[in-house]
Protein backbone atom coordinates (compact mmCIF):
# COMPACT_ATOMS: atom_id res chain seq x y z
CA UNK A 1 3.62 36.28 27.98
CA UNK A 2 0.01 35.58 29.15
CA UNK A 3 0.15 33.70 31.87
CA UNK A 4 2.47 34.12 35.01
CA UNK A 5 2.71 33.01 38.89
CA UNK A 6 3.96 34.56 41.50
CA UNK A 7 4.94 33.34 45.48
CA UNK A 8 6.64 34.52 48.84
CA UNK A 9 9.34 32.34 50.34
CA UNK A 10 11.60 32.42 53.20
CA UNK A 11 10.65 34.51 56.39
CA UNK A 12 7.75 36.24 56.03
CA UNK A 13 7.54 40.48 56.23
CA UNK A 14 4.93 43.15 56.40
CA UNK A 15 4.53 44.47 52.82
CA UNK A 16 4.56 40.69 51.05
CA UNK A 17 0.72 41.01 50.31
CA UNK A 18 1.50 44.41 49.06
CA UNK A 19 3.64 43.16 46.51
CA UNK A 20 1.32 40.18 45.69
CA UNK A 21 -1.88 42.39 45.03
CA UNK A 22 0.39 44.92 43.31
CA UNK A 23 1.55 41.94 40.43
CA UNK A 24 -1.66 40.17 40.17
CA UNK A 25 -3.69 43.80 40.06
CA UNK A 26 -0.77 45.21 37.33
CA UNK A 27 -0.76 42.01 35.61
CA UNK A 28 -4.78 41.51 35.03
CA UNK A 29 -4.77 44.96 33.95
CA UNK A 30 -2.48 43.79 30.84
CA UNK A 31 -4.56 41.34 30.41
CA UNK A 32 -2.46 38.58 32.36
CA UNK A 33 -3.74 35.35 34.03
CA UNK A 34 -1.82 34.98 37.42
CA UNK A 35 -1.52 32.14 39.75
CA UNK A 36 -0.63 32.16 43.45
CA UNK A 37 1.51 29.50 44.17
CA UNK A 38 1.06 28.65 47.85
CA UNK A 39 3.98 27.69 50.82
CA UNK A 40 6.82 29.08 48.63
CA UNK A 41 8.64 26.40 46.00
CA UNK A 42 7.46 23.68 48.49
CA UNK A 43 4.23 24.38 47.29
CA UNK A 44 5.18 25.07 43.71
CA UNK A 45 6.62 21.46 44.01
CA UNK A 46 3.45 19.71 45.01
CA UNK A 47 1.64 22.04 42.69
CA UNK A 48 -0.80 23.59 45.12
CA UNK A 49 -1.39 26.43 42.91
CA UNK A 50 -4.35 28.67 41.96
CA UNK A 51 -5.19 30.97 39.64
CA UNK A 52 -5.65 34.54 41.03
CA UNK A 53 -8.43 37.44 40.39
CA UNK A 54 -8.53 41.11 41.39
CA UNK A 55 -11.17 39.85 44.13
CA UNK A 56 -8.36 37.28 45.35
CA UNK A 57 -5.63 40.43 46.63
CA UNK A 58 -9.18 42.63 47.89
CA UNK A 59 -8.23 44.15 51.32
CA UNK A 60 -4.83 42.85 52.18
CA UNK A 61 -2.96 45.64 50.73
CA UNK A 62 -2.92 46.57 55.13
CA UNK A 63 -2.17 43.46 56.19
CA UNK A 64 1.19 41.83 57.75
CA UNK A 65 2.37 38.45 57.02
CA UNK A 66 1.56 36.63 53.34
CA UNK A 67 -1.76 35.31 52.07
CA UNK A 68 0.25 33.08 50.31
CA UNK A 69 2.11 31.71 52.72
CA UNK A 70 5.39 30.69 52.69
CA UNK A 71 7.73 27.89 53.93
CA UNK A 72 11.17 26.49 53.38
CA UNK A 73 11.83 23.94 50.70
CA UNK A 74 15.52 21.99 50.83
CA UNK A 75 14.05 20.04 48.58
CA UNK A 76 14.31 22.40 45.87
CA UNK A 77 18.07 22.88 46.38
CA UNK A 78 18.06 19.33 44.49
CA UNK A 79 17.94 18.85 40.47
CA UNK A 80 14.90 16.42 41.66
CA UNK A 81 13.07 19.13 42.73
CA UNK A 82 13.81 21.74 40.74
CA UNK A 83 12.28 19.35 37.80
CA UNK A 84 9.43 18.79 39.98
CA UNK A 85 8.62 22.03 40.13
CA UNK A 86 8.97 22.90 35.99
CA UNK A 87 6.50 20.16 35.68
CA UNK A 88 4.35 22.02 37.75
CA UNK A 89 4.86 25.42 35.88
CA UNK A 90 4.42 22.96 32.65
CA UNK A 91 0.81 21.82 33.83
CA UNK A 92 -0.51 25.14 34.76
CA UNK A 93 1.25 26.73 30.93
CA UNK A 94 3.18 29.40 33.86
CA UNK A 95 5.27 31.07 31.74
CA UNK A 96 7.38 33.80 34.08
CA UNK A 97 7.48 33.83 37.73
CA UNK A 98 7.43 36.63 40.37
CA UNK A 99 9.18 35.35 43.49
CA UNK A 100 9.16 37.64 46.87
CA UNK A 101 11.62 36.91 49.17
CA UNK A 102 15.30 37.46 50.17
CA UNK A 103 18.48 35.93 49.27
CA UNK A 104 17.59 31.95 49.21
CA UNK A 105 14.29 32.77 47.01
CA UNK A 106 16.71 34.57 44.97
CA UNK A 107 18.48 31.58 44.04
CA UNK A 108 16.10 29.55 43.12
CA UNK A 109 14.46 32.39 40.91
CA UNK A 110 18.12 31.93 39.73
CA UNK A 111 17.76 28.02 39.22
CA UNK A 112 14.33 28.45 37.16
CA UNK A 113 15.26 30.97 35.03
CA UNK A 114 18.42 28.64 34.12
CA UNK A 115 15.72 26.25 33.55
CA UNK A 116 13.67 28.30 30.84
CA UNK A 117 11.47 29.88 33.45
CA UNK A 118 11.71 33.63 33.52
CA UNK A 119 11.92 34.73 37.12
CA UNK A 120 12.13 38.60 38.62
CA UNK A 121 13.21 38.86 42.14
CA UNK A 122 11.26 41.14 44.40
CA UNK A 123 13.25 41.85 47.79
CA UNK A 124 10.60 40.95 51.05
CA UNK A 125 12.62 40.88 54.01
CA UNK A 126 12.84 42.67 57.42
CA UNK A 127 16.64 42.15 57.55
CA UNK A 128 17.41 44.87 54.73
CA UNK A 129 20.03 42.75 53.67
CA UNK A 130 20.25 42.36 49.76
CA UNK A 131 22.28 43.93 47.65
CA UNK A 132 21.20 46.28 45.07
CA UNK A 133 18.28 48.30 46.70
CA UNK A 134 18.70 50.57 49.07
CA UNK A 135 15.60 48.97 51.31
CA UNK A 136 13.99 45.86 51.47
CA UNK A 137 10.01 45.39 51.84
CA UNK A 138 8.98 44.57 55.42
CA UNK A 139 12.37 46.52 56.65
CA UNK A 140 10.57 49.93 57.62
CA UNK A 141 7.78 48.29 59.68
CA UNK A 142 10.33 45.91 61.47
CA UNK A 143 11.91 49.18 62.45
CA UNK A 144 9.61 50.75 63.64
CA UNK A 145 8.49 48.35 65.62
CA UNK A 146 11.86 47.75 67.16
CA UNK A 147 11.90 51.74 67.97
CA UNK A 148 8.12 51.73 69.55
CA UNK A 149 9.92 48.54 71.96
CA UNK A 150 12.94 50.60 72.63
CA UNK A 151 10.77 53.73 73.73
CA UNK A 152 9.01 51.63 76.13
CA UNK A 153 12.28 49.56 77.21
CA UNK A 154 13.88 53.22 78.00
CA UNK A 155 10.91 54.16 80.66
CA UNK A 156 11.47 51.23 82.45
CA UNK A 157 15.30 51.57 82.51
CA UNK A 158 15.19 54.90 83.27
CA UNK A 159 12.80 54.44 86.05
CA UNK A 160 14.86 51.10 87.75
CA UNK A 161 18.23 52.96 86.69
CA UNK A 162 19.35 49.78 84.78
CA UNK A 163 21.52 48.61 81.47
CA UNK A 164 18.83 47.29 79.23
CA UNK A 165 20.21 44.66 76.25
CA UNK A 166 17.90 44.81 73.95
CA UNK A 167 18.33 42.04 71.17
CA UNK A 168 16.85 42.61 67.12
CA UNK A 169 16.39 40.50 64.63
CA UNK A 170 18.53 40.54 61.26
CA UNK A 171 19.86 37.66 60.51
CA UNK A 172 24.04 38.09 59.47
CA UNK A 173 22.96 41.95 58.84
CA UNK A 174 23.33 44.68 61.16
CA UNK A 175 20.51 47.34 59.48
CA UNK A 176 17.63 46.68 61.98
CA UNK A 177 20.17 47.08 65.06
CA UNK A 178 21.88 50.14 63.52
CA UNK A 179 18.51 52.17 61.97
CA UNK A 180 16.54 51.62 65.69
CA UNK A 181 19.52 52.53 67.69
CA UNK A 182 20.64 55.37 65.86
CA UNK A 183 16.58 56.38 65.89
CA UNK A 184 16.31 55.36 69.80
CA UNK A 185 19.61 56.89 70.99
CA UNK A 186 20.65 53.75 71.92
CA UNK A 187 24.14 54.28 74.25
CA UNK A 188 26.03 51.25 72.00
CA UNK A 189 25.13 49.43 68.98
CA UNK A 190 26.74 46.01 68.12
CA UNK A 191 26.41 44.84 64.48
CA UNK A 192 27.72 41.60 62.65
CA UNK A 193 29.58 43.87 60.01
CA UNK A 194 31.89 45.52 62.70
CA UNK A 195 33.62 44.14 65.85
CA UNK A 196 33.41 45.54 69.34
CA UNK A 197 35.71 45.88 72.15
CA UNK A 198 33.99 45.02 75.21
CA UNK A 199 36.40 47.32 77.80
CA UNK A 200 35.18 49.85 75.18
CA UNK A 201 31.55 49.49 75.97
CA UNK A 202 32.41 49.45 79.37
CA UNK A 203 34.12 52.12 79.37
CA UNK A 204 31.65 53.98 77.96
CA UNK A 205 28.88 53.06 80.60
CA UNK A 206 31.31 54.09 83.33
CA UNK A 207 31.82 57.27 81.87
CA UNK A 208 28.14 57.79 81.49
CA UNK A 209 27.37 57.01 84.89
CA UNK A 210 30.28 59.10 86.24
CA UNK A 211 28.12 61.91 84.90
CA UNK A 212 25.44 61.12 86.76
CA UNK A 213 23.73 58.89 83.67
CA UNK A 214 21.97 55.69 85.75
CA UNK A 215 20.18 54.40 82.69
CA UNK A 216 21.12 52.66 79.47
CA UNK A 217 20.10 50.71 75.97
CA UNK A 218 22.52 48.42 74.21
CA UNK A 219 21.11 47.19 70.92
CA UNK A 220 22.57 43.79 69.90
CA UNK A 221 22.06 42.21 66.23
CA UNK A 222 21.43 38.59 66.26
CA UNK A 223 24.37 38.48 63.74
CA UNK A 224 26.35 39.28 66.47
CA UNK A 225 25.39 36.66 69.22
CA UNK A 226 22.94 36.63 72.30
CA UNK A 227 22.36 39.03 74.07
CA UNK A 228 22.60 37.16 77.03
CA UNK A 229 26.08 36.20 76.85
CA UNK A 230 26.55 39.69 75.65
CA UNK A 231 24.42 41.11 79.73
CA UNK A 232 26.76 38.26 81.13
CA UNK A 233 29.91 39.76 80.14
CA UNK A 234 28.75 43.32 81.25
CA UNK A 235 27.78 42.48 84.46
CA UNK A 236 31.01 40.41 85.17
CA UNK A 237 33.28 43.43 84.01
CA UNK A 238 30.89 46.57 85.27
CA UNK A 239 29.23 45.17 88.12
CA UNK A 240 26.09 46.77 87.20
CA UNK A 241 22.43 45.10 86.73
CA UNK A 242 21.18 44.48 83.44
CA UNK A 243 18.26 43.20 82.16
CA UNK A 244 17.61 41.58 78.56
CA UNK A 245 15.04 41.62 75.99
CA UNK A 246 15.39 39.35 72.93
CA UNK A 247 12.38 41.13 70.53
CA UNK A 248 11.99 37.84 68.51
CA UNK A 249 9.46 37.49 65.71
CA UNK A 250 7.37 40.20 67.32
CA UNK A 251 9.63 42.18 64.37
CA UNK A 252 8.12 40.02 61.57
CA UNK A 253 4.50 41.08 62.52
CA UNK A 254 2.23 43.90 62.21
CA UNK A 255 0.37 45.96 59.46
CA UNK A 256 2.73 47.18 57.48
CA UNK A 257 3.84 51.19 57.41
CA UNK A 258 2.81 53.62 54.40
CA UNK A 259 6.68 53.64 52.95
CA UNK A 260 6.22 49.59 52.87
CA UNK A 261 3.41 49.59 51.01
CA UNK A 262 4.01 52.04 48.27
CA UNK A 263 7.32 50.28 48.08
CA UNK A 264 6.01 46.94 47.56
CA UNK A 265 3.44 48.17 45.56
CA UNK A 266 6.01 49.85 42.65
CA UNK A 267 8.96 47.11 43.20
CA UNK A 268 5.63 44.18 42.39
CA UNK A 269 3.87 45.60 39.69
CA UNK A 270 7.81 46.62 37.99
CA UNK A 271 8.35 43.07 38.04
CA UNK A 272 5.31 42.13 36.14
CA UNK A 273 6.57 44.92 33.81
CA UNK A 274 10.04 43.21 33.06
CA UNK A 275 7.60 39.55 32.51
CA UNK A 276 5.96 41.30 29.93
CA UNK A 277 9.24 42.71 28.40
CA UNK A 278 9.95 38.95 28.32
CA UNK A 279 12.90 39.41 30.94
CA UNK A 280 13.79 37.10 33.36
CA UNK A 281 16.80 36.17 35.68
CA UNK A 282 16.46 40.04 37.21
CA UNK A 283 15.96 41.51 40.38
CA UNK A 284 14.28 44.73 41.26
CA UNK A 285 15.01 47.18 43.78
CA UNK A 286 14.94 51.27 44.42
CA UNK A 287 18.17 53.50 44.82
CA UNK A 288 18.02 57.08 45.56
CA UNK A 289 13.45 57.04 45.13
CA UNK A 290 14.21 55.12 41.63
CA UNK A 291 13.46 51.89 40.11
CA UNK A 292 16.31 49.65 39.21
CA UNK A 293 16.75 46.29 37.74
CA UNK A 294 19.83 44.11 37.47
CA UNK A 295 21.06 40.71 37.16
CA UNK A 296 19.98 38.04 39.80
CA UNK A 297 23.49 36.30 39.91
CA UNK A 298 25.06 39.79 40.39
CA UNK A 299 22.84 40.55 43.28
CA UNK A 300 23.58 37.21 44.67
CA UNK A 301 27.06 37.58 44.67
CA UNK A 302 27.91 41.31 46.28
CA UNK A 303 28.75 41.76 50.26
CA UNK A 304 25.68 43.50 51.82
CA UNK A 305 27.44 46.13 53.54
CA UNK A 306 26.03 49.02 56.37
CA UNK A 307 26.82 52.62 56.35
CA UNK A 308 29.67 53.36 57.88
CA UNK A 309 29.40 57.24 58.45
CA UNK A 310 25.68 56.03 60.10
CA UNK A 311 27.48 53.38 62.39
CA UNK A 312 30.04 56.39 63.48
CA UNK A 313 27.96 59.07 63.78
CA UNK A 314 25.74 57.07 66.35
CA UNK A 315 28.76 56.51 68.12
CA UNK A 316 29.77 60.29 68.04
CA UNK A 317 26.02 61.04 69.62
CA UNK A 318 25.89 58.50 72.25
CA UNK A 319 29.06 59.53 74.00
């Protein structure tokens, strides 16, 4: 294989241009041509594509967001597109594709390599929710971000003695919500993956301010609904004053952290390493510090689960 593309699609997350210097860089130094192909598969189907040099990646490696931008394409969930987008690869001789992304730019690495394309998955998304790896690129920058809010959200609370709902991004997944409360000592978590009992969380707040505890952060996971409906509730059944916080894209943002980038940087230039193998239809990911590869369909069709000993044991500390 001598010539390959790669692109980010979906939602964008710190790390992306990372991973897009680290398969362009790995790939040039096996003497690979690479092209960027710009706004995701929408702009793989209207061919805005261009071919990539080690001076193209220079000093993004710290940068958020995705030099290649990205967008959403329904259009390629059609046949029609799809074959608009082989011409494409046909025109340019692309011969393997490294797509960045999370589970909907999975499935259409899926759909091209069922096409003759050879496609390797690279996980980029905050919401940590694909299975197979144990993290996602972009995930430990959205936390941390989330936890540097949270620190700042506590001062306030503490100093207006108020219930602060604080509500993370995620998607269907609870990993952001669980990860920052667990690391913020949140007082209650609510994910997706587990239901709550609202006289529960109640309860718990009137224990804690029996004690003489005035203050307190609920983390809600966007999976789970608004947090807004969620203050409403608490307020109606408490009688105590909240106040809400809905963090919003601010999570997306951001240079991202040291573990991002080195993760990025090994999970981009591994899939340039399964191109030249002349693999495609596989996804890449790390479990337990290692490199592992498997097969795009079967990563497409497993739960995405959260820990469950993490999701108790930040219930056992927050009591």
């Amino acid at each position: 294989m001598k010539r390959i593309g790669v692109l980010t699609s979906g939602g964008d997350s710190p790390g992306m241009n990372a991973a897009v210097r680290a398969v362009v860089r790995k790939a040039i130094f096996h003497e690979m041509e690479v092209f960027g192909i710009y706004h995701g598969y929408q702009g793989l189907i209207n061919g805005d594509i261009r071919q990539l040099e080690l001076g193209s990646v220079g000093d993004i490696i710290h940068r958020g967001g995705t030099m290649l931008h990205t967008a959403r394409c329904p259009e390629f969930r059609t046949e029609e597109g799809q074959l608009k987008a082989i011409e494409q690869l046909n025109n340019h001789g692309i011969e393997g594709i490294v797509i960045i992304g999370g589970d909907g730019s999975y499935r259409g690495a899926k759909a091209l390599t069922e096409r003759g394309y050879p496609c390797i998955g690279v996980p980029g998304t905050i919401d940590n929710d694909i299975p197979g790896t144990d993290f996602t690129i972009g995930f430990d920058t959205a936390l941390n971000t989330v936890i540097d809010a949270i620190d700042k959200i506590r001062d306030t609370a503490t100093s207006h003695e108020r219930t602060y709902v604080v509500e993370v991004m995620g998607r269907n997944a609870g990993d952001i919500a669980l990860w920052a409360g667990l690391a913020g000592g949140a007082e209650t978590i609510l994910c997706p993956e587990y239901d709550y009992d609202m006289d529960e969380l109640i309860g718990k707040l009137n224990r804690g301010h029996d004690r003489g505890k005035k203050h307190s952060i609920i983390i809600v996971a966007e999976g789970v609904g608004s947090a807004v409906d969620v203050s409403r509730k608490i307020e109606e059944k408490a009688g105590v004053e909240t106040r809400v916080t809905v963090l919003g894209h601010v999570q997306r943002g951001g240079s991202p952290s040291a573990n991002d980038r080195v993760l990025a940087s090994r999970l981009g230039a591994r899939g340039v390493e399964l191109l030249l193998d002349g693999k495609g239809g596989r996804a890449v990911g790390i479990e337990q510090n290692r490199l592992v590869d498997y097969d795009i369909i079967e990563a497409l069709a497993k739960p995405h689960t959260i820990d469950k000993k993490m999701y108790d044991l930040s219930s056992e500390l927050s009591i």
